[in-house]
N, C-alpha and C. Protein backbone atom coordinates (compact mmCIF):
# COMPACT_ATOMS: atom_id res chain seq x y z
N UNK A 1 209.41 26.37 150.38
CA UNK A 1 208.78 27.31 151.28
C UNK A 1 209.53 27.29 152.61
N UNK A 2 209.78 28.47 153.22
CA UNK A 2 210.31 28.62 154.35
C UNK A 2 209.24 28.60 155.46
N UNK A 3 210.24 27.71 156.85
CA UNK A 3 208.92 27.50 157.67
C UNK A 3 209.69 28.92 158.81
N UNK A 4 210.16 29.54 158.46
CA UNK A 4 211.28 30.72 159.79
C UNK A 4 210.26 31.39 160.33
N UNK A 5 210.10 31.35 161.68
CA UNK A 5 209.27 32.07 162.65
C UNK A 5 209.70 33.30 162.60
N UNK A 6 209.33 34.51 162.54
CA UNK A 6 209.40 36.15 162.69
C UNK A 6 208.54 36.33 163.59
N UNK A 7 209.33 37.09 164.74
CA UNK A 7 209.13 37.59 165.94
C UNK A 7 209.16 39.33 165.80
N UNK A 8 208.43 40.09 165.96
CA UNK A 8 208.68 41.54 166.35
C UNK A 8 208.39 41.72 167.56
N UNK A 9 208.93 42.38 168.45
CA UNK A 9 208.70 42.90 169.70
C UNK A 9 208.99 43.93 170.35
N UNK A 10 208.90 44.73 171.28
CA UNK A 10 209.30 45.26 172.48
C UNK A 10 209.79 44.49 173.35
N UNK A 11 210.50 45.42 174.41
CA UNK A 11 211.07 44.84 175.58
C UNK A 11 211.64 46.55 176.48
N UNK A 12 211.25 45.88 177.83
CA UNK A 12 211.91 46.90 178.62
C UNK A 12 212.52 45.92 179.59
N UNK A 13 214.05 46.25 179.88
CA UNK A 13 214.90 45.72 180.08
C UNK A 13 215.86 46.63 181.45
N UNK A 14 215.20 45.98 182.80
CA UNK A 14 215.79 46.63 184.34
C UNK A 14 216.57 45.38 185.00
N UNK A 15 216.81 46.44 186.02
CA UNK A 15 217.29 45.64 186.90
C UNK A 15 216.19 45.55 188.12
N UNK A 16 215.32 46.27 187.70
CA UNK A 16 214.28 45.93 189.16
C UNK A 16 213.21 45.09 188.88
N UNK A 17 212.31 44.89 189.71
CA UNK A 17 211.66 43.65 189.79
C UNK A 17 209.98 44.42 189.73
N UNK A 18 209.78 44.55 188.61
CA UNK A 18 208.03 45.34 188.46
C UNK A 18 207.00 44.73 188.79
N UNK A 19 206.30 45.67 189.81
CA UNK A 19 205.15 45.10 190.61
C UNK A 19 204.32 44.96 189.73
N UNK A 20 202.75 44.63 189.50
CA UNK A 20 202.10 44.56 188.40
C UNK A 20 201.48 45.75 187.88
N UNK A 21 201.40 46.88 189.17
CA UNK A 21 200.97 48.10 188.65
C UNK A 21 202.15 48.40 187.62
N UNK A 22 203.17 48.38 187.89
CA UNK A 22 204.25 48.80 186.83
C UNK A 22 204.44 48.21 185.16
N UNK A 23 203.62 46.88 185.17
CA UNK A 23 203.79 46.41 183.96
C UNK A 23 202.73 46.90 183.54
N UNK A 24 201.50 46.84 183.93
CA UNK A 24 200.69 47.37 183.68
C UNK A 24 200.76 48.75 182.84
N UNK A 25 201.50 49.39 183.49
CA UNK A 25 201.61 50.87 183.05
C UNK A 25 202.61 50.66 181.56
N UNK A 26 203.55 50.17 182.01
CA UNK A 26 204.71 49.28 180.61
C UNK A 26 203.72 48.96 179.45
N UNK A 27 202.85 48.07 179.65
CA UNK A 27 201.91 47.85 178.39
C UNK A 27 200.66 48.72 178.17
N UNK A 28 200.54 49.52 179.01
CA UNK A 28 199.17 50.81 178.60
C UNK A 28 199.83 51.50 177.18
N UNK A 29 201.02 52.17 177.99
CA UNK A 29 201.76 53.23 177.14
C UNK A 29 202.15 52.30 175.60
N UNK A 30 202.54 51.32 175.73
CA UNK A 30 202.88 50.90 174.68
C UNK A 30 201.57 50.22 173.82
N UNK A 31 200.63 50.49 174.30
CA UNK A 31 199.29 50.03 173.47
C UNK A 31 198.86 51.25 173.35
N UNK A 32 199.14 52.50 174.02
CA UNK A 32 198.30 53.65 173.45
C UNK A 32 199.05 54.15 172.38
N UNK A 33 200.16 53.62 171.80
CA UNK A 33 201.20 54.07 171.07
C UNK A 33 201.24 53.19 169.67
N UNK A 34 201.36 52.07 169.88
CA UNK A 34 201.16 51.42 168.89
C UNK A 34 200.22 49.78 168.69
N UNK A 35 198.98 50.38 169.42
CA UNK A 35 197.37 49.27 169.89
C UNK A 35 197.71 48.70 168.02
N UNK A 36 197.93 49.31 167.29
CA UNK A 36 197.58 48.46 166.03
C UNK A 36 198.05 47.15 165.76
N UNK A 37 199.65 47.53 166.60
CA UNK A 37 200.81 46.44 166.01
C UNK A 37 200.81 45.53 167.62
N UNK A 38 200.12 45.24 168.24
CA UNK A 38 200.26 44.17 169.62
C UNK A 38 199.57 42.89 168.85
N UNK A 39 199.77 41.88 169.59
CA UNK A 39 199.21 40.51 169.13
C UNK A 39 198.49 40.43 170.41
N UNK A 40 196.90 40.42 170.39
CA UNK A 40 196.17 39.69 170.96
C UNK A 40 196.49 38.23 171.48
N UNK A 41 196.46 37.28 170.64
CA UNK A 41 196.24 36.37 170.42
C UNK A 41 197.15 35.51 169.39
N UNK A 42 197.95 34.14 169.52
CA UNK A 42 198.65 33.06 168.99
C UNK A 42 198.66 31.67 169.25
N UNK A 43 198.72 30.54 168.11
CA UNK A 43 198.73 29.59 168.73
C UNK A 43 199.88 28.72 169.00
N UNK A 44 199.55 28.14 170.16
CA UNK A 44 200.93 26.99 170.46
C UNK A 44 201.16 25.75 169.85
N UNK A 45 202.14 25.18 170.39
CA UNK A 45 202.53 24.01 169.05
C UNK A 45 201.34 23.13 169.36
N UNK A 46 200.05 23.24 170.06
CA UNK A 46 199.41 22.43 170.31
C UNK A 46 197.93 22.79 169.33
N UNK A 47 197.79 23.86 168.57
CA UNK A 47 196.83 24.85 168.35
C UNK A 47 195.86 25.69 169.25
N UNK A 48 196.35 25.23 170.46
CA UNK A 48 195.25 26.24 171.52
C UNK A 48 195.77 27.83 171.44
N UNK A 49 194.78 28.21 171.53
CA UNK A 49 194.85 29.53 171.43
C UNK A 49 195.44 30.56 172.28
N UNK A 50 196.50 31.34 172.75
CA UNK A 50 196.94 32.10 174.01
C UNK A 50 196.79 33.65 174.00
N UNK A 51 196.17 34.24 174.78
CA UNK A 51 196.19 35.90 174.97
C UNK A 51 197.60 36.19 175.44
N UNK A 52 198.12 37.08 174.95
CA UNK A 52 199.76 37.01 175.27
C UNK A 52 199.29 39.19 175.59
N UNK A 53 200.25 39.68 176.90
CA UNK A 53 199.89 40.66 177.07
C UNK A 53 201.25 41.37 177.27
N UNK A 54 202.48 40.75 178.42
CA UNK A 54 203.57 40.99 178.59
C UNK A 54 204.31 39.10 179.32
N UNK A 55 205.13 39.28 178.56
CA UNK A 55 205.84 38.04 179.04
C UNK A 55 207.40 38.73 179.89
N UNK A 56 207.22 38.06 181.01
CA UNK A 56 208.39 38.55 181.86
C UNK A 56 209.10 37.53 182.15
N UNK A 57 210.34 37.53 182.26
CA UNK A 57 211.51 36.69 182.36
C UNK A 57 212.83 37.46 182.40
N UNK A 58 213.77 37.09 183.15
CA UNK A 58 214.87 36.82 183.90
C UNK A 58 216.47 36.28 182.70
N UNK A 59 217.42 37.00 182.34
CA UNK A 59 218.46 36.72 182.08
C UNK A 59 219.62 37.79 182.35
N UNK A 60 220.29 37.06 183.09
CA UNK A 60 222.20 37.74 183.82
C UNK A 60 221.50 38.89 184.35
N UNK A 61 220.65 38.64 185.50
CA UNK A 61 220.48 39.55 186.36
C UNK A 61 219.01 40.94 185.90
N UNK A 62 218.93 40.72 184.98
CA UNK A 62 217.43 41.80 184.24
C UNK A 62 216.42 41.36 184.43
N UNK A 63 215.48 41.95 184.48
CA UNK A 63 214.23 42.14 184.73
C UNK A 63 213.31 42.02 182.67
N UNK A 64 213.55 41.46 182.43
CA UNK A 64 212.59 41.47 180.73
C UNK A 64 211.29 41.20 181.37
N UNK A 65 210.73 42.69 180.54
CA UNK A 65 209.53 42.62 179.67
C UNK A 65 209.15 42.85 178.66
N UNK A 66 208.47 41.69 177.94
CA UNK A 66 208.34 41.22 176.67
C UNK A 66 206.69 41.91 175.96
N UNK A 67 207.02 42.38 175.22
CA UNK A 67 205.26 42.71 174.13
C UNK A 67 205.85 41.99 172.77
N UNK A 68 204.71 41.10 172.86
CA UNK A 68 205.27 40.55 170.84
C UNK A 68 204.19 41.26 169.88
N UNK A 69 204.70 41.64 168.79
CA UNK A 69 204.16 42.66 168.06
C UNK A 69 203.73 42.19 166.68
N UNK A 70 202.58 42.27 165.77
CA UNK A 70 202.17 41.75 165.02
C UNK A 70 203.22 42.36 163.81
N UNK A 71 203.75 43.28 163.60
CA UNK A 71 204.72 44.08 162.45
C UNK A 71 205.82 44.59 163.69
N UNK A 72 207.36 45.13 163.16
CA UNK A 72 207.83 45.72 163.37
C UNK A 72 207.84 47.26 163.36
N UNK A 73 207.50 47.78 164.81
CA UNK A 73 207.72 49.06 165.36
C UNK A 73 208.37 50.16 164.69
N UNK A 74 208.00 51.41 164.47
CA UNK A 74 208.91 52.32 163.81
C UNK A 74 209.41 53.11 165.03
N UNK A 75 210.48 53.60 164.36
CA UNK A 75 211.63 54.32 165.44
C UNK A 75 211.10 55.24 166.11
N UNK A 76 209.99 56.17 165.52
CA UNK A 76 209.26 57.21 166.21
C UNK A 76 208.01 56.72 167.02
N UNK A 77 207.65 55.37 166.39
CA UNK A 77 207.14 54.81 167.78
C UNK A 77 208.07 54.33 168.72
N UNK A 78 208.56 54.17 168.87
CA UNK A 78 209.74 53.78 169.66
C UNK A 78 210.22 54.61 170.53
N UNK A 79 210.56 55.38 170.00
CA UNK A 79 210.86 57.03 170.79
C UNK A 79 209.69 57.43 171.68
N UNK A 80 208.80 57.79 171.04
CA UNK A 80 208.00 58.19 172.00
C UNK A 80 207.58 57.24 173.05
N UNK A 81 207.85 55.70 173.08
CA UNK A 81 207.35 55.30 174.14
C UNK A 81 208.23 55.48 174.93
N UNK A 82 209.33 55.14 174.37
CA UNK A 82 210.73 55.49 175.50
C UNK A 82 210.52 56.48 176.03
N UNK A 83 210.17 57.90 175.57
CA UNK A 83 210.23 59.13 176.49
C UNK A 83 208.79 58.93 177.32
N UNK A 84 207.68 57.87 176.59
CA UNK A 84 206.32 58.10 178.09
C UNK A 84 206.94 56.99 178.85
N UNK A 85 208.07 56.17 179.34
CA UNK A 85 208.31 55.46 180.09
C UNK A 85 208.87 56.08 181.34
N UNK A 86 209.72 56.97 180.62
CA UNK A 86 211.19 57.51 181.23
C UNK A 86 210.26 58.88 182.13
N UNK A 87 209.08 59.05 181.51
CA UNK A 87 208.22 59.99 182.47
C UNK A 87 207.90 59.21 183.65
N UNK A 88 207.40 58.08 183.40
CA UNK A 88 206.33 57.34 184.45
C UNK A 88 207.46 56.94 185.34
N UNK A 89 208.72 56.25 185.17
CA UNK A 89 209.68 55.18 185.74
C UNK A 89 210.73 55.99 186.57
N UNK A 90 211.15 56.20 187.82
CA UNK A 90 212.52 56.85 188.42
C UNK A 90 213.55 55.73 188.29
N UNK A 91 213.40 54.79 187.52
CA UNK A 91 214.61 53.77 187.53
C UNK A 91 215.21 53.67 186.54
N UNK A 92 216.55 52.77 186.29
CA UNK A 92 217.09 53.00 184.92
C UNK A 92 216.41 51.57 184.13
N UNK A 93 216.45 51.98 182.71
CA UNK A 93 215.75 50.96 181.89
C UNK A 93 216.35 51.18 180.97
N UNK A 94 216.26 50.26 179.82
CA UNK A 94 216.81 49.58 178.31
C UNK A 94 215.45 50.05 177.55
N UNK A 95 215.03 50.07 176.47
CA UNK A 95 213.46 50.52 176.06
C UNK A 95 213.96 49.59 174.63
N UNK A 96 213.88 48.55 173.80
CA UNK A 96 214.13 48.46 172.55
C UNK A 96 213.41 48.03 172.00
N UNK A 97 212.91 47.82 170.67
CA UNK A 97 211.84 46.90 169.66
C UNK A 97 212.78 46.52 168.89
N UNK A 98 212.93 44.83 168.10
CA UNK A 98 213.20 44.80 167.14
C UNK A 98 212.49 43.57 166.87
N UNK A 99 212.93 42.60 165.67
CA UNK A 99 212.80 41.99 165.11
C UNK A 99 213.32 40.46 165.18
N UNK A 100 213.19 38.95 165.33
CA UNK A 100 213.94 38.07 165.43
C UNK A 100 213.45 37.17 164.39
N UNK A 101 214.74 36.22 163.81
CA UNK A 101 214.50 35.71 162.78
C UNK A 101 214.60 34.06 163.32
């Protein structure tokens, strides 16, 4: 039996630094889009339980924000969030979902 963690996610990927109204808005759109496939809830190597909503973090200068997703995203969800982002946002952004093994 394989023990391989599978990760699906989102991510929007700037160079600016999002106030919380802005993530906020980052995870509305992407829960009014695909509320089925978000993870509430996971546990840590400890079994406690964590509400996970957007995880933000920092690599070579970007701004990541993270949604982990219970299944992998389809492209037309995908799309359309990208285009309700690119409505809401005057800045430049990365928009991607995939998968990690």
């Amino acid at each position: 039996m394989s023990n391989k963690l599978i990760k699906h996610f989102c991510r929007l990927i700037t160079r600016e630094d999002l106030d919380n109204d802005d993530v906020i808005i980052f995870f509305d759109i992407v829960q009014s889009v695909a509320h089925t496939k978000l993870v509430s809830t996971y546990d840590d190597q400890d079994g406690k339980s964590i509400n996970v909503e957007v995880i933000a973090y920092h690599n070579d200068g970007d701004n990541i924000y993270e949604i982990v997703l219970e299944e992998d995203m389809s492209i037309d969800d995908g799309d359309m969030i990208a285009l309700e982002l690119d409505k809401e946002f005057d800045f430049d952004f990365d928009f991607e979902a995939s998968t990690e093994e």
